[in-house]
Protein backbone atom coordinates (compact mmCIF):
# COMPACT_ATOMS: atom_id res chain seq x y z
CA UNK A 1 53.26 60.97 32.28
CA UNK A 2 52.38 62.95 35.53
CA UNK A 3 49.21 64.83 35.50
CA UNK A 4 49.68 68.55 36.09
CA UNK A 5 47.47 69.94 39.06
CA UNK A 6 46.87 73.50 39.88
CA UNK A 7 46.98 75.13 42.65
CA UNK A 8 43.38 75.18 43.35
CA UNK A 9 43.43 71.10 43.11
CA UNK A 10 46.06 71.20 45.89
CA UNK A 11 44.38 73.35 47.90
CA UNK A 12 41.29 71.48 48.20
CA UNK A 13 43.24 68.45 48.91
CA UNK A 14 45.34 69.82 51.63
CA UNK A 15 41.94 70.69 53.19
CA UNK A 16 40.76 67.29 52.50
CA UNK A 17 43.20 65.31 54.59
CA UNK A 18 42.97 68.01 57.76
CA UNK A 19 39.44 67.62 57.82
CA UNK A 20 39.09 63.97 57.08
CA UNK A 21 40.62 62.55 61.09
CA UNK A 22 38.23 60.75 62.76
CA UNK A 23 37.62 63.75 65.33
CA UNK A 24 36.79 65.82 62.85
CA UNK A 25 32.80 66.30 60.77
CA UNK A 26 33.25 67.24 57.46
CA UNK A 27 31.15 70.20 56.46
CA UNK A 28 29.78 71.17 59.81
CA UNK A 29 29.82 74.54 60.29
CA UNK A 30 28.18 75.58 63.27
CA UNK A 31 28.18 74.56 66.97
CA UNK A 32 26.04 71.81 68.00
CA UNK A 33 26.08 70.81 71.67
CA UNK A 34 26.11 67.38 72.51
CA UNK A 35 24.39 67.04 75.66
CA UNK A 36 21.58 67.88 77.45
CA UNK A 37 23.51 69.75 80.40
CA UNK A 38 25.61 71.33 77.25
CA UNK A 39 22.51 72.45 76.02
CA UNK A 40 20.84 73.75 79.09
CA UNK A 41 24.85 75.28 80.06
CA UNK A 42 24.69 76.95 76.75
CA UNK A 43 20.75 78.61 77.36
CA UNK A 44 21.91 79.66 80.55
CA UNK A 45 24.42 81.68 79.24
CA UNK A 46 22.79 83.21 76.12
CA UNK A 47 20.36 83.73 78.79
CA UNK A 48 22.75 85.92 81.24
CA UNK A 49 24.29 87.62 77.61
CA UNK A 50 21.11 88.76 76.33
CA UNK A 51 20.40 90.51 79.84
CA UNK A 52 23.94 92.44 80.16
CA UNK A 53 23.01 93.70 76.35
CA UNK A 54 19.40 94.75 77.21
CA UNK A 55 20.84 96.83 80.42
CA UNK A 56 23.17 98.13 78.43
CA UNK A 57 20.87 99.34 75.93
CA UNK A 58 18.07 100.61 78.84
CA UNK A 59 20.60 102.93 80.25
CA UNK A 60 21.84 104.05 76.89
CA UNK A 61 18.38 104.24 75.72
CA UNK A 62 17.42 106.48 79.36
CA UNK A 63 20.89 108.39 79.06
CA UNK A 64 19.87 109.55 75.56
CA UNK A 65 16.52 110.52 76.86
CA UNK A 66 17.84 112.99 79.44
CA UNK A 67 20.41 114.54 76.90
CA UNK A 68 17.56 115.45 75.29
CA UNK A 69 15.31 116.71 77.88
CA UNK A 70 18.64 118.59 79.30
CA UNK A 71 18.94 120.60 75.65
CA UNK A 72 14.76 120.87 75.68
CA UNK A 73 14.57 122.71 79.49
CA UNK A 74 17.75 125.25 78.12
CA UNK A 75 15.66 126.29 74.56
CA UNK A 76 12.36 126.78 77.05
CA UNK A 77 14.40 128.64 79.61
């Protein structure tokens, strides 16, 4: 007699046997470098990202500040 298996039980073992090569860490879910010049290559960049975003932000931030002194000077005016 064959057991019956729903859906759900093939599901999870379809995902089972991809994740279970040898190249593959079962339950990792976030990246891990493996080196130390992976880690210092990955600082580096955050590094040059969190700049770009912070000048981005500093000229939104000044660009918002003279809209507003722009609509001030026309109400005193």
């Amino acid at each position: 007699m064959a057991t019956d298996k729903t859906s759900a039980q093939f599901y999870e073992e379809a995902i089972l046997e991809e994740t279970s090569g040898p190249s593959n860490v079962v339950g990792q879910t976030f990246y891990e470098p493996e080196s130390a010049e992976a880690k210092a290559l990955d600082r580096a960049v955050n590094l040059k990202l969190d700049f770009a975003v912070l000048i981005v932000l500093a000229i939104n931030f000044i660009l918002c500040g003279i809209d507003k002194v722009k609509y001030h000077w026309q109400d005193i005016q």
